[in-house]
Protein backbone atom coordinates (compact mmCIF):
# COMPACT_ATOMS: atom_id res chain seq x y z
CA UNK A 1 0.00 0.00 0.00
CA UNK A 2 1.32 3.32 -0.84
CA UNK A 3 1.04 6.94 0.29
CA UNK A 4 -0.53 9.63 -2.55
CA UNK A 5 -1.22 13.18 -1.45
CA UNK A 6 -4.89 15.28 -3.05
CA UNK A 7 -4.98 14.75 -6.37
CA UNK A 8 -5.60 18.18 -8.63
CA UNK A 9 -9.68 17.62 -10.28
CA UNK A 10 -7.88 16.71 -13.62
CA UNK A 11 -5.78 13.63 -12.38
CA UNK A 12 -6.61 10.57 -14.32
CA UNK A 13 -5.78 8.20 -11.28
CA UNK A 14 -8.90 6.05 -10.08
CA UNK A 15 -8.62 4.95 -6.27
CA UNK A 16 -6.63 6.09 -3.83
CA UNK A 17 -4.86 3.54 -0.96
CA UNK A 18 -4.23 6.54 1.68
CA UNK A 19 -5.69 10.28 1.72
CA UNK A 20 -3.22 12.88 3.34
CA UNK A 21 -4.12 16.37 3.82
CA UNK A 22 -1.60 18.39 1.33
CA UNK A 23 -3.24 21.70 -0.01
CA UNK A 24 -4.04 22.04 -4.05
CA UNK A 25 -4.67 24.87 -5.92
CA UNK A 26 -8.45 23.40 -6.90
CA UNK A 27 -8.99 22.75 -3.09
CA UNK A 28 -8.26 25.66 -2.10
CA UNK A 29 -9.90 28.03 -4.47
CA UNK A 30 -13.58 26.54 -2.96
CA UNK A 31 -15.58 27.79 -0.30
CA UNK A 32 -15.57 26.22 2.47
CA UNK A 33 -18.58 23.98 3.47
CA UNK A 34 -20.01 23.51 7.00
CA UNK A 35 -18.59 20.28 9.05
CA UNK A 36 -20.47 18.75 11.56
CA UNK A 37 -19.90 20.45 15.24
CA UNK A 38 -18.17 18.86 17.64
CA UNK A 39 -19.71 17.64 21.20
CA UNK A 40 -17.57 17.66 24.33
CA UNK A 41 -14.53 15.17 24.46
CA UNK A 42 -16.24 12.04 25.48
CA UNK A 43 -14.59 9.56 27.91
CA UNK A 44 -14.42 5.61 27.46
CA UNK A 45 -17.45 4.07 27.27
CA UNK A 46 -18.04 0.16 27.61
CA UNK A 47 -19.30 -1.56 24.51
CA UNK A 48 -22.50 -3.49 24.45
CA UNK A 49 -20.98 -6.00 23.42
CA UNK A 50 -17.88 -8.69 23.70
CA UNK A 51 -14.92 -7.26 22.26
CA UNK A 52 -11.82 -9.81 22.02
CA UNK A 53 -9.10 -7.62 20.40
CA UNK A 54 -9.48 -4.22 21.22
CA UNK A 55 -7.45 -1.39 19.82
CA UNK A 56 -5.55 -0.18 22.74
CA UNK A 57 -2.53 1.43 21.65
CA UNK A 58 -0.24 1.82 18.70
CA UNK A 59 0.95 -1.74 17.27
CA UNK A 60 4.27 -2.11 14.91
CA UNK A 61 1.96 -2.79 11.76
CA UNK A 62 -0.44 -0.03 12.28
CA UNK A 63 -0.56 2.54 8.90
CA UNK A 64 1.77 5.36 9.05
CA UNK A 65 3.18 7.72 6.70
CA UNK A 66 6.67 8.71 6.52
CA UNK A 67 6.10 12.29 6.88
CA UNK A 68 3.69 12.23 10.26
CA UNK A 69 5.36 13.54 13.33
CA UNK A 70 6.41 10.36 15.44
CA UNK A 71 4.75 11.71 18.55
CA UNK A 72 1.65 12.18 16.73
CA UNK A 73 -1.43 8.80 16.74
CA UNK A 74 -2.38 8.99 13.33
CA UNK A 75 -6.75 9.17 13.76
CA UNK A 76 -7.13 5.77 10.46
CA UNK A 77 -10.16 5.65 8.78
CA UNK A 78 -11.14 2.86 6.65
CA UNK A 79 -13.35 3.58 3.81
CA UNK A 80 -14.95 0.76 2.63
CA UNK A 81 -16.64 1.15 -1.05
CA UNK A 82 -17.47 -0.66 -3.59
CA UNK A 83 -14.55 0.27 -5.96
CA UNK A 84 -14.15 -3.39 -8.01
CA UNK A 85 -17.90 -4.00 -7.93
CA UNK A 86 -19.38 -5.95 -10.90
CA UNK A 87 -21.86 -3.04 -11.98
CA UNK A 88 -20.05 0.36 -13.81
CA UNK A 89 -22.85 2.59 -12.19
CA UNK A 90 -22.01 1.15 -8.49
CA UNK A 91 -18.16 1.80 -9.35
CA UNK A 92 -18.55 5.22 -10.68
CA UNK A 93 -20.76 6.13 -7.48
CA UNK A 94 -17.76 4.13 -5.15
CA UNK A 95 -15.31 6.91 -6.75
CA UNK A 96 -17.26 9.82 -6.01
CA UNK A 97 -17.80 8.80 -2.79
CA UNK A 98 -14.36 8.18 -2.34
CA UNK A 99 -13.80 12.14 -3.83
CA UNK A 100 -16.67 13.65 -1.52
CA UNK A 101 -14.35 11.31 1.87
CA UNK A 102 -11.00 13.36 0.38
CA UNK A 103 -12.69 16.98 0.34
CA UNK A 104 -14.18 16.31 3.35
CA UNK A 105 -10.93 15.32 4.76
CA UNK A 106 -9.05 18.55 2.94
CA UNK A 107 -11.71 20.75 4.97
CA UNK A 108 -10.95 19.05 8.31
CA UNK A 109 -8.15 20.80 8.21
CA UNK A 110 -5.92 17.95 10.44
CA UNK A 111 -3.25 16.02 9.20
CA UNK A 112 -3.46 13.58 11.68
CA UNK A 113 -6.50 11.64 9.95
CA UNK A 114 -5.37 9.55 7.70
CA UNK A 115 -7.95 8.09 5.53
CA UNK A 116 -7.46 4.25 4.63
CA UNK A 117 -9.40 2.48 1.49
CA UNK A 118 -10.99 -0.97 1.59
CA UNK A 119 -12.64 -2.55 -0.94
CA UNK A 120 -16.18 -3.51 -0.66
CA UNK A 121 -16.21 -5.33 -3.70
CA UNK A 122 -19.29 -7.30 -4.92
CA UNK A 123 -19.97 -9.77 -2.31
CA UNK A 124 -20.17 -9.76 1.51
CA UNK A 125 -16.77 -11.88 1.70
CA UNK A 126 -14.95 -9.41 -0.15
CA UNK A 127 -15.66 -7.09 1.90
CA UNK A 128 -15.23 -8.82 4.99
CA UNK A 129 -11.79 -9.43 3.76
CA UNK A 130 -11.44 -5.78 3.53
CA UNK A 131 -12.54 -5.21 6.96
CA UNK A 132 -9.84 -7.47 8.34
CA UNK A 133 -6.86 -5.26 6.37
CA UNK A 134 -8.44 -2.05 7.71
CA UNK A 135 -8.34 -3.10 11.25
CA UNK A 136 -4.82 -4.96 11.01
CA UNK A 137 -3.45 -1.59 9.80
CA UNK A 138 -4.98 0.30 12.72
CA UNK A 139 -8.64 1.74 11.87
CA UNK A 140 -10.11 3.12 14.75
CA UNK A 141 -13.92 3.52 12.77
CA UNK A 142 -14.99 2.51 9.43
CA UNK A 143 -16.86 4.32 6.89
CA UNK A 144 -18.85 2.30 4.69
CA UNK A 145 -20.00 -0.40 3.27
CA UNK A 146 -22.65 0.50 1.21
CA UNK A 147 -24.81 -2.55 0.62
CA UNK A 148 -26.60 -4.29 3.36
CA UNK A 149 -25.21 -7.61 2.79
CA UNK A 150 -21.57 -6.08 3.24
CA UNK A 151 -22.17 -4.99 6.69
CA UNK A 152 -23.73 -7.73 7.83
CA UNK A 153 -20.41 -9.42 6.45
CA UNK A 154 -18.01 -6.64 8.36
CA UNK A 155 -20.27 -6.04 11.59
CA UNK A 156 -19.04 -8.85 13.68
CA UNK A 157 -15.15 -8.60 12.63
CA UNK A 158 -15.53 -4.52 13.34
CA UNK A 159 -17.34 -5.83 16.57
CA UNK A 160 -14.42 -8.39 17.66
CA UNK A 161 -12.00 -5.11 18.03
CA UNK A 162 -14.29 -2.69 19.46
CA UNK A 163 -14.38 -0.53 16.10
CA UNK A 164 -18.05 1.37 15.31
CA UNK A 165 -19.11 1.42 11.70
CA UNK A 166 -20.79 4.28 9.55
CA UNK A 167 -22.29 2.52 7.06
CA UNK A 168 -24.53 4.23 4.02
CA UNK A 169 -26.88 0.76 3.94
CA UNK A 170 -30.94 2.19 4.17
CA UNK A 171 -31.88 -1.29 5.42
CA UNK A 172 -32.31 -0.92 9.50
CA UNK A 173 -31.94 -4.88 9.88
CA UNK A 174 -28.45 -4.48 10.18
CA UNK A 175 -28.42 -1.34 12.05
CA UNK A 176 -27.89 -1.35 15.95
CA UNK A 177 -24.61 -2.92 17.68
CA UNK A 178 -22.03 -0.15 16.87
CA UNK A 179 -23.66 -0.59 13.32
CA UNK A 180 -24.57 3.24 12.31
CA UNK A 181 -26.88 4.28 9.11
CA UNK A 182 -25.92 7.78 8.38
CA UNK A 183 -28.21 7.10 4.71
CA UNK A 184 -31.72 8.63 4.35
CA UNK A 185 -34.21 6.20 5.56
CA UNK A 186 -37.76 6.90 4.92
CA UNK A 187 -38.77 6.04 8.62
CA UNK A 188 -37.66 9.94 8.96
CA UNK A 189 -40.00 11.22 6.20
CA UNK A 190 -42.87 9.19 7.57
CA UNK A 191 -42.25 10.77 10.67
CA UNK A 192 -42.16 13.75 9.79
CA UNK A 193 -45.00 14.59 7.59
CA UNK A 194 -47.71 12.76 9.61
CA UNK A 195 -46.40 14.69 12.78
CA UNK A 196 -46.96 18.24 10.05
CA UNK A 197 -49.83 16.94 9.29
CA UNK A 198 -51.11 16.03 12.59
CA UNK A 199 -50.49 19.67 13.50
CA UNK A 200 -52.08 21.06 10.73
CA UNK A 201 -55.37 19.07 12.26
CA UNK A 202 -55.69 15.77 10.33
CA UNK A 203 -56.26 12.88 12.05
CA UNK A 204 -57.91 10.07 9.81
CA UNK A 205 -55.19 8.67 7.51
CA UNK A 206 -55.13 6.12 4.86
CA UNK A 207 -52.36 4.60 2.77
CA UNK A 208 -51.06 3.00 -0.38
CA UNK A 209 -48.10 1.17 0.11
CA UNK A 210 -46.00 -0.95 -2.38
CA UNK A 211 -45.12 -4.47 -1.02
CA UNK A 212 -41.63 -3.94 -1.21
CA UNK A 213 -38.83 -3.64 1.28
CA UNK A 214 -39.48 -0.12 0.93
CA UNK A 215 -42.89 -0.20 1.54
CA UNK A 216 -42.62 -2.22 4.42
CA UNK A 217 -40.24 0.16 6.36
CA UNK A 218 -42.78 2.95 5.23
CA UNK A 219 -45.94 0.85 6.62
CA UNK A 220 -43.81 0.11 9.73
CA UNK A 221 -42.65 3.86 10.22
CA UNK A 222 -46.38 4.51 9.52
CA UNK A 223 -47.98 2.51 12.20
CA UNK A 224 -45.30 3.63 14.65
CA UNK A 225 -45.85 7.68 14.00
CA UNK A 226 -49.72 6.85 13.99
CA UNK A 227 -49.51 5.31 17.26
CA UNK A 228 -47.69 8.20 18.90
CA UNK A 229 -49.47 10.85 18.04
CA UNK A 230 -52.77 9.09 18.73
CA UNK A 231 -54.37 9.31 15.44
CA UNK A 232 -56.07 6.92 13.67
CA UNK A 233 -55.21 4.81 10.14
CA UNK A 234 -58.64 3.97 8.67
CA UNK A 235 -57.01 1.92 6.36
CA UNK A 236 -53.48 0.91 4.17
CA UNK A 237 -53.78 -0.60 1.11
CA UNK A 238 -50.51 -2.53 -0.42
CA UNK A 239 -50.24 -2.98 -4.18
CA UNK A 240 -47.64 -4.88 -6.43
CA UNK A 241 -45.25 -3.49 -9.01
CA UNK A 242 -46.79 -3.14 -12.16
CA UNK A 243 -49.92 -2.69 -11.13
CA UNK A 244 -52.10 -0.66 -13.26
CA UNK A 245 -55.83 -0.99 -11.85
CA UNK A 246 -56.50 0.53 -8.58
CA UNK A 247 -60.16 1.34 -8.32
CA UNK A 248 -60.89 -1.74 -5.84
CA UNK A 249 -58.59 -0.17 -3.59
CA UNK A 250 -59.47 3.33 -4.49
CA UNK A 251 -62.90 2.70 -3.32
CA UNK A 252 -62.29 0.99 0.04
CA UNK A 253 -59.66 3.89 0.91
CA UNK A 254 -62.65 6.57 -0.33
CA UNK A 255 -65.09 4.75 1.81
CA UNK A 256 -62.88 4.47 4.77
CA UNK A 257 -63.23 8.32 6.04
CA UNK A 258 -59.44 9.09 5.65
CA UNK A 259 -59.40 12.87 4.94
CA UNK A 260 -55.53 12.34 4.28
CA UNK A 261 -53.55 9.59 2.41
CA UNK A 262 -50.17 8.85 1.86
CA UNK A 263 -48.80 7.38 -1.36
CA UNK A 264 -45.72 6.03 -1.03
CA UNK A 265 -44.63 5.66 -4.72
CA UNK A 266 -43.51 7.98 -7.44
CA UNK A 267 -43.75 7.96 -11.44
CA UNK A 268 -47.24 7.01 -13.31
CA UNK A 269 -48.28 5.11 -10.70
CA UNK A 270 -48.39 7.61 -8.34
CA UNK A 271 -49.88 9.83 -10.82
CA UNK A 272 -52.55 7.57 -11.42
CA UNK A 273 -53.75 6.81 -7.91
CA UNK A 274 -53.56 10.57 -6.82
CA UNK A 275 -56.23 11.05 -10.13
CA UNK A 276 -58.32 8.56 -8.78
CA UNK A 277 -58.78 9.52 -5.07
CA UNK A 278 -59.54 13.22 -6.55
CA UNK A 279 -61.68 12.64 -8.77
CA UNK A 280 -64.91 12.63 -6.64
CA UNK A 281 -66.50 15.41 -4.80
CA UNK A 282 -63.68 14.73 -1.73
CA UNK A 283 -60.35 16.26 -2.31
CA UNK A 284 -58.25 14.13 0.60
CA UNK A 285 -54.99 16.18 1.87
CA UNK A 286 -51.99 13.85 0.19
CA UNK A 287 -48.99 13.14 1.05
CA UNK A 288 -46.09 11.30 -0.13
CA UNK A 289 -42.40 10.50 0.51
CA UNK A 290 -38.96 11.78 -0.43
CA UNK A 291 -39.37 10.19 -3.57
CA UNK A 292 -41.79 12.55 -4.42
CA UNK A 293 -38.97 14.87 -5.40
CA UNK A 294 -39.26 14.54 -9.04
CA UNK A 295 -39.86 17.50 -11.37
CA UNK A 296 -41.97 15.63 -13.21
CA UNK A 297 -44.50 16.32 -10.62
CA UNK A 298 -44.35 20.18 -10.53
CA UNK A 299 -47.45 21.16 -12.46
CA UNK A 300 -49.59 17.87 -12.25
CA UNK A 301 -52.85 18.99 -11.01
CA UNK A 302 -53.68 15.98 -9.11
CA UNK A 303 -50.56 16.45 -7.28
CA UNK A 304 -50.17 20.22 -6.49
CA UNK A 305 -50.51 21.12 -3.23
CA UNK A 306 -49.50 17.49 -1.85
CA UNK A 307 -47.08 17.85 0.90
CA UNK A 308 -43.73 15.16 1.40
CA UNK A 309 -40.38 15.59 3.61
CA UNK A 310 -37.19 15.74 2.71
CA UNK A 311 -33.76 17.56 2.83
CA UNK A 312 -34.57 21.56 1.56
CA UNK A 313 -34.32 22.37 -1.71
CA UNK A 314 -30.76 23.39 -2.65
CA UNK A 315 -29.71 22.49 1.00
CA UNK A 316 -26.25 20.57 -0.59
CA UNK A 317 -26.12 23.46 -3.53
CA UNK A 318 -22.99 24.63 -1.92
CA UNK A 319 -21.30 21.02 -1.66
CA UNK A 320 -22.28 20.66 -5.19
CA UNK A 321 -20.53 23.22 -6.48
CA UNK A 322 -17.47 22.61 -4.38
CA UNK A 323 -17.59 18.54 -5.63
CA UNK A 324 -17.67 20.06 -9.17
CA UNK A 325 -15.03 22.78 -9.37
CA UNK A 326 -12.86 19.70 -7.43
CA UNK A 327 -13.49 17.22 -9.94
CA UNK A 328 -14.81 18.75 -12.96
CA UNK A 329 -18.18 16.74 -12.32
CA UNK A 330 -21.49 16.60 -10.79
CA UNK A 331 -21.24 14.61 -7.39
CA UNK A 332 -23.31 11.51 -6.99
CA UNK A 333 -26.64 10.90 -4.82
CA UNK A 334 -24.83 9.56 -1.97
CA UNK A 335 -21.44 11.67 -2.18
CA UNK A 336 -22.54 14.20 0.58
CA UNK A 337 -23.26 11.17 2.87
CA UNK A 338 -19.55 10.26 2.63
CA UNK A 339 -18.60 14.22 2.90
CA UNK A 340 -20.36 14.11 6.14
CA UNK A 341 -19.11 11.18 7.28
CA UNK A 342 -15.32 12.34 7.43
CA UNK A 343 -16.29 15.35 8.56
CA UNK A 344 -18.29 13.27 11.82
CA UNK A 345 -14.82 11.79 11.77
CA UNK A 346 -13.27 15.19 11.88
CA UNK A 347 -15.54 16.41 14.49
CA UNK A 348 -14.85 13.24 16.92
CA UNK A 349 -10.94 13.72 16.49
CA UNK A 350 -9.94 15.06 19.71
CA UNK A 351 -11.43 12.57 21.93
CA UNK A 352 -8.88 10.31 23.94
CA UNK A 353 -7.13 7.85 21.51
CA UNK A 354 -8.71 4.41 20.75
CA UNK A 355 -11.88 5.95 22.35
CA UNK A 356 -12.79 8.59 20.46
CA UNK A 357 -15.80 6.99 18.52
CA UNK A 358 -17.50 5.75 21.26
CA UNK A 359 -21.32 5.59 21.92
CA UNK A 360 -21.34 8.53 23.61
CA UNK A 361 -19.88 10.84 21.01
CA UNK A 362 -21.74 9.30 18.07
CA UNK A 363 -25.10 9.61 20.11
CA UNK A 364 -24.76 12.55 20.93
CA UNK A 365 -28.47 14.12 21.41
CA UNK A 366 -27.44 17.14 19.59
CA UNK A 367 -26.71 15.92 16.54
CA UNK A 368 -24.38 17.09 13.59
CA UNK A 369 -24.30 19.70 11.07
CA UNK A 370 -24.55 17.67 8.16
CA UNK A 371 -24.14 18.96 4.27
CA UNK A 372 -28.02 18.78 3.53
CA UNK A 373 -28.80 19.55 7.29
CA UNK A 374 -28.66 18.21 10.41
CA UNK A 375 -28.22 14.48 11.54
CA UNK A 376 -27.81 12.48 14.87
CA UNK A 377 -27.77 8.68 15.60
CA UNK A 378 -29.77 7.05 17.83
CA UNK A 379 -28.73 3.58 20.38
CA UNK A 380 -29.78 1.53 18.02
CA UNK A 381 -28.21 3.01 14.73
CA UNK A 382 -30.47 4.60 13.10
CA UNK A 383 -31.06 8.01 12.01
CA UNK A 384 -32.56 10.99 12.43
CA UNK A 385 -32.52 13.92 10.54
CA UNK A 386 -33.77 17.02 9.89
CA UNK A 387 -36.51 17.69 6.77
CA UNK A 388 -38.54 20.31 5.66
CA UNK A 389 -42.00 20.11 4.33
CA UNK A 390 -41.99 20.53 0.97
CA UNK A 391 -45.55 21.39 -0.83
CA UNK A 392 -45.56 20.16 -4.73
CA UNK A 393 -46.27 23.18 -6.99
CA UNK A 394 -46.42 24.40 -10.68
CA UNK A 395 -42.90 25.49 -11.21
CA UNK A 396 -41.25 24.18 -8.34
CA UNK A 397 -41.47 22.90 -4.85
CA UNK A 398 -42.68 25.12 -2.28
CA UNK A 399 -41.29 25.14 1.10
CA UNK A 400 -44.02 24.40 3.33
CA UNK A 401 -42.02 24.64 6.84
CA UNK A 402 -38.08 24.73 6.80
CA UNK A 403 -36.06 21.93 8.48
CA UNK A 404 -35.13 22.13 12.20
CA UNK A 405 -31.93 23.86 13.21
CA UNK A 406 -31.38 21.48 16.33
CA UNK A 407 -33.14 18.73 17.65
CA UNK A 408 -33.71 20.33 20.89
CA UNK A 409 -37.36 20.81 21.58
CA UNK A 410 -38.62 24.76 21.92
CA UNK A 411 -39.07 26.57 25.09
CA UNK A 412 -42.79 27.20 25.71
C-alpha cells in the first residue's frame, strides 16, 4: 500500500490507498462547506458487546506515513466502497464517494486523519476481507460499506475489536450494535409529515403502500408515527409493481373516512392513484415521501398542493458546487453522505485515543451539522434527521415549513 497526497480535479488516477491532507490549488480556491460540530470530548465508554481484540494502543503494523510527526497517533479511517464492484454505475458512485471522503478530509483541516481504502467489492466476503486489512493496519472507525449484505459481512469482525461502523446501507436490519446508518431512511420522512400533518389538524389517515422492502419500512414507520401521536389509520392498502388498476382499492380507501392519504410511490403510478382519489367530490390532503422529489410532478394537477419531507431544496447546492469545481463533475446521490461522514470523523478527532468513537460521542443528542442539514444517531443506529415540508407546486417545490436547526425541543 502506498502513500498519494490530493490529487488536482484533472488527475486521471482512479482509487486512492491513503488520503493525506496536502493543499491544491483546486482545493483551495472553494468555499468552504459547513462540518459537523463537535460535542464535548467524550470519555471511554463500555461496549455493548464482547470485544476480544481491542485497539488499545499503537501496534508495529499499524498505517503510518513517513512524513507524520512520530509523537503524533495517526486518527485511520477505513473507507470501505465498492470500488471493483461488478456493476459500472455502483463503481462510478464508489469513486465519487471516495472524492466527496478526500474533500471532506481537505476541509478538516488535520493532518493527523489519515484516511485508509478498503474494498467492498461485490460480495459480503470481499468485503469482509477488507474489513480485516483495515483493522490490522490500525482503523479506529470505518466508513462504509454501502450494501446491506456487506455490513452484515463486516459487523461482527468490526465488533471483535471494538471498532463502530458508519455505514450508508438504508436497510435498518443491520443497524444497531455499533452498526450506524448515516443514509436517508424513509422512517424519517414518515415521521415527519404525519407529525406536520397532525399539527395542521388531520387525524384520519389512509395509505397505499407498495409491497416492497421499501414499503414495508414505510408501513412500519407509519404505524409507529400513527400510534404516537394518537391518530387513527382507517385503512393501508398494499399494491404490487406493475400494477395498473387501482379502483378496488381506491374505493375501500374513499369509503374508509381518511381525509388524508399517503402514497408512497412515485412515477405514473403515483400519478394515477392521486387522479383517482380526486376525482370525486372529496379532495383528501396527500402526502407522499422523499421520492416525491421529481420535477416531473411540478405542475400535475392531481398532485399540487400534496405535501412530502425531505432535505430543503438546494440544501447541498454549496457542496455541489465545491464537488464540481474539485473534480470537474457533478457529485453523486450519496457523495454528501460520505462528505459528512469524514467530517463526523473530523468532528470526533480530539477525543482520547482508541476511544474517540465511542457511543457517547456518536449519540450525541445534539446531533451534527450535516451537508443537507442536520443528523444524529440514535442507540440503536439509526437516524434521524432534519426535513422540511416541501408542498408540490407548478414550477417548483414550495417550502411548506423549513427543516429544524437542532433537535432540541422549543421553550414554551
Amino acid at each position: 500500500m502506498t502513500a498519494v497526497s490530493f490529487r488536482s480535479a484533472s488527475s486521471t488516477s482512479t482509487i486512492w490507498s491513503i488520503v493525506v491532507t496536502l493543499a491544491i490549488a483546486a482545493l483551495s480556491s472553494c468555499a468552504e462547506t459547513p462540518a459537523p460540530k463537535a460535542p464535548a470530548a467524550p470519555g471511554p465508554t463500555k461496549p455493548p458487546f464482547p470485544v476480544t481484540h481491542p485497539l488499545t494502543g499503537e501496534q508495529p503494523e499499524f498505517l503510518r506515513l513517513p512524513n507524520m510527526a512520530s509523537d503524533r497517533t495517526p486518527i485511520r479511517v477505513g473507507v470501505l466502497l465498492p470500488f471493483s464492484n461488478g456493476l459500472a454505475a455502483t463503481r462510478s458512485l464508489a469513486k465519487g464517494m471516495m472524492n466527496a471522503a478526500e474533500l471532506a478530509l481537505f476541509d478538516a483541516h488535520n493532518p493527523d486523519i489519515l484516511l485508509i481504502s478498503g474494498d467492498e467489492g461485490s460480495t459480503p466476503d470481499q468485503a469482509a476481507s477488507a474489513a480485516r486489512k483495515l483493522l490490522d493496519q490500525g482503523a479506529e472507525i470505518i466508513v462504509g460499506p454501502v450494501f446491506a449484505p456487506s455490513v452484515s459481512a463486516v459487523a461482527p469482525i468490526a465488533r471483535d475489536h471494538g471498532v463502530p461502523i458508519v455505514s450508508f446501507s438504508t436497510d435498518r436490519r443491520v443497524a444497531g450494535d455499533e452498526v450506524y446508518l448515516l443514509s436517508y431512511q424513509p422512517g424519517n420522512e414518515i415521521r415527519r409529515i404525519v407529525s406536520y400533518a397532525v399539527h395542521q389538524g388531520h387525524v384520519n389517515f389512509a395509505a397505499f403502500i407498495p409491497r416492497t422492502a421499501y414499503g414495508d419500512r414505510v408501513a412500519e414507520a407509519l404505524t409507529e408515527e400513527a400510534t404516537a401521536e394518537k391518530v387513527r389509520i382507517a385503512d393501508v392498502e398494499r399494491f404490487d409493481a406493475g400494477q395498473s388498476d387501482f379502483s378496488v382499492q381506491v374505493t375501500a380507501v374513499s369509503a374508509s373516512g381518511a381525509d388524508t392519504v399517503l402514497i408512497a410511490q412515485s412515477g405514473p403510478t403515483l400519478k394515477s392513484i392521486a387522479a383517482m382519489l380526486t376525482s370525486g367530490t372529496t379532495h383528501p390532503q396527500l402526502l407522499g415521501t422523499g421520492i416525491w422529489e421529481d420535477k416531473s410532478n411540478l405542475g400535475e394537477p392531481v398532485l399540487v398542493g400534496g405535501w412530502f419531507a425531505a432535505p430543503s431544496p438546494d440544501a447541498d447546492a454549496a457542496f455541489s458546487e465545491k464537488y464540481k469545481a474539485t473534480f470537474n463533475s457533478k457529485a453523486p446521490q450519496l457523495a454528501p453522505l460520505a462528505y459528512d461522514a469524514i467530517s463526523l470523523v473530523a468532528a470526533l478527532a480530539q477525543g482520547p485515543i482508541y476511544h474517540r468513537f465511542t457511543q457517547q460521542a456518536l449519540t450525541d443528542p445534539n446531533g451534527f451539522f450535516g451537508v443537507s442539514g442536520i443528523f444524529r444517531f440514535n442507540p440503536d443506529g439509526t437516524a434521524d434527521r432534519g426535513l422540511a415540508i416541501l408542498s408540490v407546486g407548478e414550477d417548483d417545490f414550495q417550502v411548506v415549513e423549513p427543516s429544524p436547526r437542532t433537535f432540541q425541543a422549543p421553550h414554551s
